[in-house]
PDB file of N, CA and C in Angstrom:
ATOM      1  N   UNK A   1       0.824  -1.184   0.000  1.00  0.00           N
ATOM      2  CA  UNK A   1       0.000   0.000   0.000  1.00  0.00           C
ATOM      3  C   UNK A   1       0.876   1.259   0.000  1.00  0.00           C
ATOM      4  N   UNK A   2       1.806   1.064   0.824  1.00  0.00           N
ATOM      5  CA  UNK A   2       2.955   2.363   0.641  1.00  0.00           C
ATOM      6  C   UNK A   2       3.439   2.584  -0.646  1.00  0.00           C
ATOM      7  N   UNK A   3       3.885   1.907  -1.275  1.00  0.00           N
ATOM      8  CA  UNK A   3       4.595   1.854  -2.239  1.00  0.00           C
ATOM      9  C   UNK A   3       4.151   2.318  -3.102  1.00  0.00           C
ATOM     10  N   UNK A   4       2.657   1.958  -3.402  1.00  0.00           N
ATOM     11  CA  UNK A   4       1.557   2.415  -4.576  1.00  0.00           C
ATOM     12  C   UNK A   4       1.098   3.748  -4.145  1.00  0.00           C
ATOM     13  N   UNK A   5       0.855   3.959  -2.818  1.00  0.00           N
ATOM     14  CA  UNK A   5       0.658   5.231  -2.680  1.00  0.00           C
ATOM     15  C   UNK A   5       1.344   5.906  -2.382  1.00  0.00           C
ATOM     16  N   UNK A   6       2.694   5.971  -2.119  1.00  0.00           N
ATOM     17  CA  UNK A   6       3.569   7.323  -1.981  1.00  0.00           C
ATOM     18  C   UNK A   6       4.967   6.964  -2.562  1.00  0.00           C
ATOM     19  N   UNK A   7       5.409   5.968  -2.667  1.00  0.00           N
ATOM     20  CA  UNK A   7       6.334   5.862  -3.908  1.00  0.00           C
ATOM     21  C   UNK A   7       6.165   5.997  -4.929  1.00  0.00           C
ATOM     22  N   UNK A   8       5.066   5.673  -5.837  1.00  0.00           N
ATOM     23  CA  UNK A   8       4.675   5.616  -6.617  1.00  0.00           C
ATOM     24  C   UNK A   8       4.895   7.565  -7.358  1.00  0.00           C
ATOM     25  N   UNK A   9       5.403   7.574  -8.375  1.00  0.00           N
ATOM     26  CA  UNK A   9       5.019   9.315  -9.128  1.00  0.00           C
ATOM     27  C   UNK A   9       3.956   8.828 -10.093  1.00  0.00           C
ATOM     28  N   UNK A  10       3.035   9.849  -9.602  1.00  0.00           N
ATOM     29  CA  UNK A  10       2.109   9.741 -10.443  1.00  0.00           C
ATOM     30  C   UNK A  10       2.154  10.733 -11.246  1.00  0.00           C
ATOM     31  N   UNK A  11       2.778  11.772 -11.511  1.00  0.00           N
ATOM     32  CA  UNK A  11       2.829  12.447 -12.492  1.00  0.00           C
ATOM     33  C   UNK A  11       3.736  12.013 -13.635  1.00  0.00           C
ATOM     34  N   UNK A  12       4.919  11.508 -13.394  1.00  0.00           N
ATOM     35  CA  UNK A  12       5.402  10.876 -14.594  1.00  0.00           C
ATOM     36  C   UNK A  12       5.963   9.403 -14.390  1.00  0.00           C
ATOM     37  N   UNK A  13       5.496   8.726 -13.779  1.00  0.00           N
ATOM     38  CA  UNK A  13       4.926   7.221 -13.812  1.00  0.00           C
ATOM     39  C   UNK A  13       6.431   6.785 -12.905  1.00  0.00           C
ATOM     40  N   UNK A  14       6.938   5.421 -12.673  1.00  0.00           N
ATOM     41  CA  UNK A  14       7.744   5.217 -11.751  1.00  0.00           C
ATOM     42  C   UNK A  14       7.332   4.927 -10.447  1.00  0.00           C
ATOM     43  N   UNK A  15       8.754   4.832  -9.710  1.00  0.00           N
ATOM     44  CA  UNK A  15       8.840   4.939  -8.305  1.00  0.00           C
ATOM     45  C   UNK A  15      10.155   5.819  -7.500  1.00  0.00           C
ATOM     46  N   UNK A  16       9.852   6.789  -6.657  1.00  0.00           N
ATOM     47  CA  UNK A  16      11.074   7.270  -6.285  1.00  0.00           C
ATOM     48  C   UNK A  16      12.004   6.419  -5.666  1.00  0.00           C
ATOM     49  N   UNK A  17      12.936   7.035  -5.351  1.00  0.00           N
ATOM     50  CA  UNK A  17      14.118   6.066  -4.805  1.00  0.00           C
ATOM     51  C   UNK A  17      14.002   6.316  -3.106  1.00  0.00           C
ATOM     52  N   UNK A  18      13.905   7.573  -2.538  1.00  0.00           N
ATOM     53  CA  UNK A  18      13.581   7.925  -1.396  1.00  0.00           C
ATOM     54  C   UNK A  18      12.340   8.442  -0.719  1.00  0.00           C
ATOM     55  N   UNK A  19      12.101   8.489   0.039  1.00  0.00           N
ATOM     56  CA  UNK A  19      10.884   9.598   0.311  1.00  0.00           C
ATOM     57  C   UNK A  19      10.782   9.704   2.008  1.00  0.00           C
ATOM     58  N   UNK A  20      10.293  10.643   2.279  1.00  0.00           N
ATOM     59  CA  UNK A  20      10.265  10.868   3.768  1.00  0.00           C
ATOM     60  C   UNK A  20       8.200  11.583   3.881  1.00  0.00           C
ATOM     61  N   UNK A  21       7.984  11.555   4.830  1.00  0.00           N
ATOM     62  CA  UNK A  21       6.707  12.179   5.562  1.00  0.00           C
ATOM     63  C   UNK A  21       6.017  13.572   4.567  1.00  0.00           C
ATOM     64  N   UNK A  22       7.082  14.380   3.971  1.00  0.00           N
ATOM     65  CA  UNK A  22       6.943  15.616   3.133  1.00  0.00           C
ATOM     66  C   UNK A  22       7.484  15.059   1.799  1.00  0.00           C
ATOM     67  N   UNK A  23       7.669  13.861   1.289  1.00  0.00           N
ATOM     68  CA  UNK A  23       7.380  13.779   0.098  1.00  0.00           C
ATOM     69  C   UNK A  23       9.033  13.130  -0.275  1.00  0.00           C
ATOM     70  N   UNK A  24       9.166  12.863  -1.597  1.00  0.00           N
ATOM     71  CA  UNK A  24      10.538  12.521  -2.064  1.00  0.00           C
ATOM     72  C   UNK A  24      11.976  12.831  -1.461  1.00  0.00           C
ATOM     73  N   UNK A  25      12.587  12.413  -0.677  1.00  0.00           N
ATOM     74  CA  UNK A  25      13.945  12.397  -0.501  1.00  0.00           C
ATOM     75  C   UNK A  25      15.088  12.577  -1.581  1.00  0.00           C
ATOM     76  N   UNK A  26      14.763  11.700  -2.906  1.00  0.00           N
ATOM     77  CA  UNK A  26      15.833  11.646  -3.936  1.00  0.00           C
ATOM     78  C   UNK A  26      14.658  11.086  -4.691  1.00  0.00           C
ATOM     79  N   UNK A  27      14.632  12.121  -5.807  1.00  0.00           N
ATOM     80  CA  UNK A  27      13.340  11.485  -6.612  1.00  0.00           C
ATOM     81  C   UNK A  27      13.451  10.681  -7.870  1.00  0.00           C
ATOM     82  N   UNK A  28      15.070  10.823  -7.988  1.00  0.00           N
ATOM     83  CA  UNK A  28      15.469   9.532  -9.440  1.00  0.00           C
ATOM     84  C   UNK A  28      14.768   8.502  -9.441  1.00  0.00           C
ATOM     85  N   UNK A  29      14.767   7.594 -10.351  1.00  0.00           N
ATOM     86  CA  UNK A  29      14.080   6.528 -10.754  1.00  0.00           C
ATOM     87  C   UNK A  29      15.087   5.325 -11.219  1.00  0.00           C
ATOM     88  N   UNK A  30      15.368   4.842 -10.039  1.00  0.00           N
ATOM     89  CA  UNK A  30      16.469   3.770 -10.275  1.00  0.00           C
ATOM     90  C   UNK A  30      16.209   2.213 -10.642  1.00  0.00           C
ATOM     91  N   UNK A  31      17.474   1.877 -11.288  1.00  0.00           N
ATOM     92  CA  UNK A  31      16.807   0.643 -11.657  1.00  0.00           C
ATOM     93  C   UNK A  31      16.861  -0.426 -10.279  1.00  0.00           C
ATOM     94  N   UNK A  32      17.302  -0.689  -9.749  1.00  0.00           N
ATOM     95  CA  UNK A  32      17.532  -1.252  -8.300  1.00  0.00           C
ATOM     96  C   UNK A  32      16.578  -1.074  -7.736  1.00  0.00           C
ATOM     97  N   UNK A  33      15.879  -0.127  -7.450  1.00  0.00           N
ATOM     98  CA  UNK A  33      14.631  -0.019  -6.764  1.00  0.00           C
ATOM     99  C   UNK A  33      13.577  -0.186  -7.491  1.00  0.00           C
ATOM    100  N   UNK A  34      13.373  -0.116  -8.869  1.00  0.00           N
ATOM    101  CA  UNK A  34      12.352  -0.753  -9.446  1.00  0.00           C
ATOM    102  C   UNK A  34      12.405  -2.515  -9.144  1.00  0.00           C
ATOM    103  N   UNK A  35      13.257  -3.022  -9.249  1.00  0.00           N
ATOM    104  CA  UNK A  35      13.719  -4.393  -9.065  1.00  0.00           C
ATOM    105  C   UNK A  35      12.988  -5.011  -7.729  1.00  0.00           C
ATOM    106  N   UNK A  36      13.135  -4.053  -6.588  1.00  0.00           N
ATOM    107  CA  UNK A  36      12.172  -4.349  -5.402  1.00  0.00           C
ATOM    108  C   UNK A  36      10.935  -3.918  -5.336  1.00  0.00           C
ATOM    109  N   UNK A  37      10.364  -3.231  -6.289  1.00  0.00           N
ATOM    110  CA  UNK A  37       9.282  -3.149  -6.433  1.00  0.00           C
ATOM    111  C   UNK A  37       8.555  -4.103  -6.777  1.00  0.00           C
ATOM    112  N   UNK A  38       9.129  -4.927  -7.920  1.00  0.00           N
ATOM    113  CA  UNK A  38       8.853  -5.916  -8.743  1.00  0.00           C
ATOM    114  C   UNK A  38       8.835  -6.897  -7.160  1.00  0.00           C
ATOM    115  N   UNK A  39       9.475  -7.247  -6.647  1.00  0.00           N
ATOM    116  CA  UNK A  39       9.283  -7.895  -5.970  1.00  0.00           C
ATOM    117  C   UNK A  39       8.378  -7.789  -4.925  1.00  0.00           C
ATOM    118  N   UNK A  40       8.301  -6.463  -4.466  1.00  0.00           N
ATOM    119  CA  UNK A  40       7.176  -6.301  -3.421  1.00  0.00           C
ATOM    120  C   UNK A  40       6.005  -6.609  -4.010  1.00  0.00           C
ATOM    121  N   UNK A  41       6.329  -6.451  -5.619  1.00  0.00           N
ATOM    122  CA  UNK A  41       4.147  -6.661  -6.304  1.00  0.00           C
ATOM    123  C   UNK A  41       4.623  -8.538  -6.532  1.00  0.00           C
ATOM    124  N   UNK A  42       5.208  -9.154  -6.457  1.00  0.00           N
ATOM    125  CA  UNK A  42       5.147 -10.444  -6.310  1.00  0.00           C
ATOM    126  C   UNK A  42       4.526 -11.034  -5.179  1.00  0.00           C
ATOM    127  N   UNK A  43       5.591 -10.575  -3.970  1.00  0.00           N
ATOM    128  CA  UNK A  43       5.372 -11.245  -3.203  1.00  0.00           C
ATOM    129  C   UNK A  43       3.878 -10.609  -2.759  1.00  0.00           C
ATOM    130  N   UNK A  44       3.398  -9.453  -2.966  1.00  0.00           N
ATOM    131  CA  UNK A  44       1.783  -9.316  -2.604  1.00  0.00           C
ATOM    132  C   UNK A  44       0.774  -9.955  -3.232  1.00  0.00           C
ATOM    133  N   UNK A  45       1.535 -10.641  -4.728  1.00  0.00           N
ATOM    134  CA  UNK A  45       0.327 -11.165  -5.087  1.00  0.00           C
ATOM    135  C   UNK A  45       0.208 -12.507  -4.518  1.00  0.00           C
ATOM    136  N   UNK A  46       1.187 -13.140  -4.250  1.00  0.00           N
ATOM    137  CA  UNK A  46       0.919 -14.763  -3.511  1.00  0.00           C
ATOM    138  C   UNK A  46      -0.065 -14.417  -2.134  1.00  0.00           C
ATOM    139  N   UNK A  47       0.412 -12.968  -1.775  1.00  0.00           N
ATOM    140  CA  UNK A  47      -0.868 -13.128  -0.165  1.00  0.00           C
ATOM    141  C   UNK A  47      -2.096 -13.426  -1.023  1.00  0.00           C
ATOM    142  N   UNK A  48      -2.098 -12.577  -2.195  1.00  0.00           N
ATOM    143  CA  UNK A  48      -3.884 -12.046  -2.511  1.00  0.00           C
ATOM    144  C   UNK A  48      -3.658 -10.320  -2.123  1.00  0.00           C
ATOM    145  N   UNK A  49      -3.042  -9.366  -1.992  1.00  0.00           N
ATOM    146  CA  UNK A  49      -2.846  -8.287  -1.560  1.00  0.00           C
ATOM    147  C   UNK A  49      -3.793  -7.913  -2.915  1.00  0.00           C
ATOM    148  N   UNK A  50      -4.917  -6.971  -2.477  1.00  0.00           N
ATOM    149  CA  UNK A  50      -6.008  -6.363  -3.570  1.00  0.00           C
ATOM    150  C   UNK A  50      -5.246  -5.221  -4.679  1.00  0.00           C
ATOM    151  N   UNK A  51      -3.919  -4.535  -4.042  1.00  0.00           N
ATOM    152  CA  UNK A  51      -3.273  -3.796  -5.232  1.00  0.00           C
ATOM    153  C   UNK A  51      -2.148  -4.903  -5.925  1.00  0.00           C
ATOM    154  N   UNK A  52      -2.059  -5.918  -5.874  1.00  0.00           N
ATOM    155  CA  UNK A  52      -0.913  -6.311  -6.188  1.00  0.00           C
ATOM    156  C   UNK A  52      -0.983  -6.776  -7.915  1.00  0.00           C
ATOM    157  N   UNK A  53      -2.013  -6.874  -8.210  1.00  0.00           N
ATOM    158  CA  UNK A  53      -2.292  -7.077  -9.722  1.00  0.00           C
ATOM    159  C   UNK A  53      -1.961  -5.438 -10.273  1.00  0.00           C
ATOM    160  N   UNK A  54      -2.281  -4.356 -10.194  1.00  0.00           N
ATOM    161  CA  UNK A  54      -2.531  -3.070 -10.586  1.00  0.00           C
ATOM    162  C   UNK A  54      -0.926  -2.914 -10.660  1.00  0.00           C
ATOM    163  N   UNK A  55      -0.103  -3.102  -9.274  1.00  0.00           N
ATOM    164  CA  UNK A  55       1.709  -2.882  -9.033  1.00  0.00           C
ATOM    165  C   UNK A  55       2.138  -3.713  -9.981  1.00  0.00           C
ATOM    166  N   UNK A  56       1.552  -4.946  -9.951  1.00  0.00           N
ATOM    167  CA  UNK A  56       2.492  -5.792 -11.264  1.00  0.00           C
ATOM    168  C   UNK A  56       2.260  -5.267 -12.554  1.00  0.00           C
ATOM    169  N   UNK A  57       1.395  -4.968 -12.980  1.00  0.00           N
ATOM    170  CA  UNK A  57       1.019  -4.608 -14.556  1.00  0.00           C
ATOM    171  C   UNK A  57       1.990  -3.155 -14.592  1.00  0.00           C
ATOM    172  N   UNK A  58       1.556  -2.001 -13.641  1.00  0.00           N
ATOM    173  CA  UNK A  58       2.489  -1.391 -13.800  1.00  0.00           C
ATOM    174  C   UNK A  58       4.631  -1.143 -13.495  1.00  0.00           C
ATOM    175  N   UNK A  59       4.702  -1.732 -12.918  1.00  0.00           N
ATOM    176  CA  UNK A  59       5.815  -2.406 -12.843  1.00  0.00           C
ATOM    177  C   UNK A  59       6.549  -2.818 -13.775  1.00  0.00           C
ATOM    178  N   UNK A  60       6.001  -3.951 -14.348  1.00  0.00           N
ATOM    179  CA  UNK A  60       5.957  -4.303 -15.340  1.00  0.00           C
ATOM    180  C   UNK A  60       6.694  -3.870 -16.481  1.00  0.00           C
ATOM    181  N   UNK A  61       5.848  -3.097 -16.677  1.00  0.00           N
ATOM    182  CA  UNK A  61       5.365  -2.437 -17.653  1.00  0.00           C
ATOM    183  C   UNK A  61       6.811  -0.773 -17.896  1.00  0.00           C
ATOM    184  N   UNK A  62       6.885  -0.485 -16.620  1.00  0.00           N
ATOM    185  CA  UNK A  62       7.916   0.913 -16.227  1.00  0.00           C
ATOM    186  C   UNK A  62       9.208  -0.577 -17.199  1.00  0.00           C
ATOM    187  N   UNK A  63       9.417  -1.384 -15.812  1.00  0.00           N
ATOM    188  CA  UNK A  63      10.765  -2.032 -16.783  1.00  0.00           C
ATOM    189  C   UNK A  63      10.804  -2.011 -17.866  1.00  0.00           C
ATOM    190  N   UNK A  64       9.931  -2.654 -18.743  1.00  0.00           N
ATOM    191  CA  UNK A  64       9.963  -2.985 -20.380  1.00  0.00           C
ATOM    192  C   UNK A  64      10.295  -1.957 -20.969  1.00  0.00           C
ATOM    193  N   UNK A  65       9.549  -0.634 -20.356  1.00  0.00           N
ATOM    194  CA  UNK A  65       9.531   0.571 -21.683  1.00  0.00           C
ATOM    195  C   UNK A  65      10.208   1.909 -21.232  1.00  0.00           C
ATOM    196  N   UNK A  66      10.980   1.573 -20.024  1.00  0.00           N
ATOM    197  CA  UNK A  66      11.785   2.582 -19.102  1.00  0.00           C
ATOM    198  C   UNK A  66      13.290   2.259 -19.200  1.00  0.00           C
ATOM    199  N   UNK A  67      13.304   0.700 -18.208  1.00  0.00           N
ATOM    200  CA  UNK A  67      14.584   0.110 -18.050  1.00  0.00           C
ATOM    201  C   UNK A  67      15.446  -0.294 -18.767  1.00  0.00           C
ATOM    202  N   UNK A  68      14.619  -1.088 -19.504  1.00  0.00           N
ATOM    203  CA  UNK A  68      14.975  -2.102 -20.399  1.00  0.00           C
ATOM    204  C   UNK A  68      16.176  -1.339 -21.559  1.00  0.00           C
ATOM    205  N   UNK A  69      17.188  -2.069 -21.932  1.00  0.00           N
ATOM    206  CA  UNK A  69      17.656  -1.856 -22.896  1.00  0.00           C
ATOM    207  C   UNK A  69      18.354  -3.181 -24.383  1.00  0.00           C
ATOM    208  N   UNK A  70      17.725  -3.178 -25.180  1.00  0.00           N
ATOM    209  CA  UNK A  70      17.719  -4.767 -25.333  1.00  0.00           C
ATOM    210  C   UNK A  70      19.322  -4.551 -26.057  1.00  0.00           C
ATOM    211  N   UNK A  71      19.462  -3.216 -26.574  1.00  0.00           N
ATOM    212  CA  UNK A  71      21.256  -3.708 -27.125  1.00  0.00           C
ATOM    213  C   UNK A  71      22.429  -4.089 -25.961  1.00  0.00           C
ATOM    214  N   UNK A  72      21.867  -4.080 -24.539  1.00  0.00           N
ATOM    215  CA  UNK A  72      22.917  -4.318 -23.908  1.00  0.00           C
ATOM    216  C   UNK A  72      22.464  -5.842 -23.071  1.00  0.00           C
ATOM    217  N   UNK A  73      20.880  -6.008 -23.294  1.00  0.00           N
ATOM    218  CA  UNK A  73      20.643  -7.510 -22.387  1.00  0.00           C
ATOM    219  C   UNK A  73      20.629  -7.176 -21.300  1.00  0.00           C
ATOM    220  N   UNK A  74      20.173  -5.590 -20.457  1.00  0.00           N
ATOM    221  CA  UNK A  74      19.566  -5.322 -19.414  1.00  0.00           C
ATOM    222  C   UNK A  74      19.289  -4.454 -19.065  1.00  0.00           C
ATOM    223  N   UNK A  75      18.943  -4.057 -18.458  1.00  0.00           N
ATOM    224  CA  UNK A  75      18.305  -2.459 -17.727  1.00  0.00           C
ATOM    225  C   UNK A  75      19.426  -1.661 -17.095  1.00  0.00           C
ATOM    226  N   UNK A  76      19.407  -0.169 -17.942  1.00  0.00           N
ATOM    227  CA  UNK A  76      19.444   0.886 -17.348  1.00  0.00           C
ATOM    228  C   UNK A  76      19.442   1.062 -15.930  1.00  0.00           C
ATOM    229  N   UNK A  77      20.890   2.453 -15.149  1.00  0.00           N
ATOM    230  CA  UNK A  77      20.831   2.112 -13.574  1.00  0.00           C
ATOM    231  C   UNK A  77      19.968   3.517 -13.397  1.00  0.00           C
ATOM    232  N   UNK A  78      19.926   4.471 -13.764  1.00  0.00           N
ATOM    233  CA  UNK A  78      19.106   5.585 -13.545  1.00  0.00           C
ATOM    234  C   UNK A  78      18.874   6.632 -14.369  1.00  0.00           C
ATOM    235  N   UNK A  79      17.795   7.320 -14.184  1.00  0.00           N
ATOM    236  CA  UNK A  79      17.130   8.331 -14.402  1.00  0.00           C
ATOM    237  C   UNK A  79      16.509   9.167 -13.530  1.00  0.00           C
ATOM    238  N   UNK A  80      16.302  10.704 -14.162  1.00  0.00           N
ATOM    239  CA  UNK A  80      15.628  11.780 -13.257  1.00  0.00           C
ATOM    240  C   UNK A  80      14.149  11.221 -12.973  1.00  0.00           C
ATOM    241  N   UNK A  81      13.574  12.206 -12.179  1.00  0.00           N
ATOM    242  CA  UNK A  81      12.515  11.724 -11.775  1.00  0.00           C
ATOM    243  C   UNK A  81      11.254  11.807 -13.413  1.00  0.00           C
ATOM    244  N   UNK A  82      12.021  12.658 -14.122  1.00  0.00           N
ATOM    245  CA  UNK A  82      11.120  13.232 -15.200  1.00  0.00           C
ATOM    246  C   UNK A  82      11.902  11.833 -16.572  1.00  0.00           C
ATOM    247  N   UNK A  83      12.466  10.740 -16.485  1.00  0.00           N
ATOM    248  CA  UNK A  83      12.714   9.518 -17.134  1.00  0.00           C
ATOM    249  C   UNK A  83      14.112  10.709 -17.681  1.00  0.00           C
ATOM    250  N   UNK A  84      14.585  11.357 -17.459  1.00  0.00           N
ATOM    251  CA  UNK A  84      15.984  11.950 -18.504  1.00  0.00           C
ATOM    252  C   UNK A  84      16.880  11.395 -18.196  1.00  0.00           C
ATOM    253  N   UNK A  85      17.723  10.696 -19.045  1.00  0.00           N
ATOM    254  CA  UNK A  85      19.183   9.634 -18.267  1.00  0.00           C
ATOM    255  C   UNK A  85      20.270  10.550 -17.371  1.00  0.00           C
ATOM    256  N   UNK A  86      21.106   9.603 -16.513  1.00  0.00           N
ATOM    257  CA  UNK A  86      22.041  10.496 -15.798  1.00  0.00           C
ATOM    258  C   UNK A  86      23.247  10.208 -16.683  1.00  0.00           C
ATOM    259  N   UNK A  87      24.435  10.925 -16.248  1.00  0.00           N
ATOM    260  CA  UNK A  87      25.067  10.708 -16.700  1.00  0.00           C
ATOM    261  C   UNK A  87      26.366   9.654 -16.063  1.00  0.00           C
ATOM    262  N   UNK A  88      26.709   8.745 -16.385  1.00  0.00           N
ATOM    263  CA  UNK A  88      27.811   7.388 -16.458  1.00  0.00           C
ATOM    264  C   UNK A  88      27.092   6.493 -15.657  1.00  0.00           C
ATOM    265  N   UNK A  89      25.839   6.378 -15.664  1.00  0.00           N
ATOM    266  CA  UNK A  89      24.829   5.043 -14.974  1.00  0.00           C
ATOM    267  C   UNK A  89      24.403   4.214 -16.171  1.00  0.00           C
ATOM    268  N   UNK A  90      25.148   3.205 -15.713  1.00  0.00           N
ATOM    269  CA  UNK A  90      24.849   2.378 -16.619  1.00  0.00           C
ATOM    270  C   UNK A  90      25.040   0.601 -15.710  1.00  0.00           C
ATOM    271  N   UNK A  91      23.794   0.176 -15.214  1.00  0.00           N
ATOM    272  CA  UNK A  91      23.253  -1.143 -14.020  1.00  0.00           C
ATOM    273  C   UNK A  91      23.713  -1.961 -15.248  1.00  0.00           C
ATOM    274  N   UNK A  92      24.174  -2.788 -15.369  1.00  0.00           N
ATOM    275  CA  UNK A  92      23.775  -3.935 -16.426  1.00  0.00           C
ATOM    276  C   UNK A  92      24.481  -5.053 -15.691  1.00  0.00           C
TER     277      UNK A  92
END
């Protein structure tokens, strides 16, 4: 429930990397922390957790068309909060 509701940017899709009580700590969009996302919408869906279908599709979905980079055979390590690459991040 945290995750979807206050990690989650809903203005330009993702998840932040930090956040505190007043909002984002570090608002990049890393690939590492998408990675536990993915996992937090896993492991919610084996409870039955009622958002955990909605986190997986979007999840999902951020990797494929965010992370993903198929000339290198893996995902991208970061971006701004607005998807703009950083510069010498490169997760693979």
């Amino acid at each position: 429930n945290y995750l979807w509701n206050h990690h989650r940017d809903r203005k330009n899709g993702g998840y932040f990397w930090s956040l505190n009580n007043d909002g984002p700590v570090d608002s990049n969009k890393q690939g590492y922390g998408h990675a536990f996302v993915l996992l937090a919408a896993s492991s919610a869906k084996t409870i039955g957790h009622p958002l955990a279908d909605g986190m997986l599709n979007d999840i999902t979905e951020i990797l494929n068309t965010k992370f993903w980079e198929a000339k290198h055979g893996a995902i991208a390590e970061e971006f701004t909060a607005d998807w703009q690459p950083l510069d010498g991040g490169a997760y693979r």
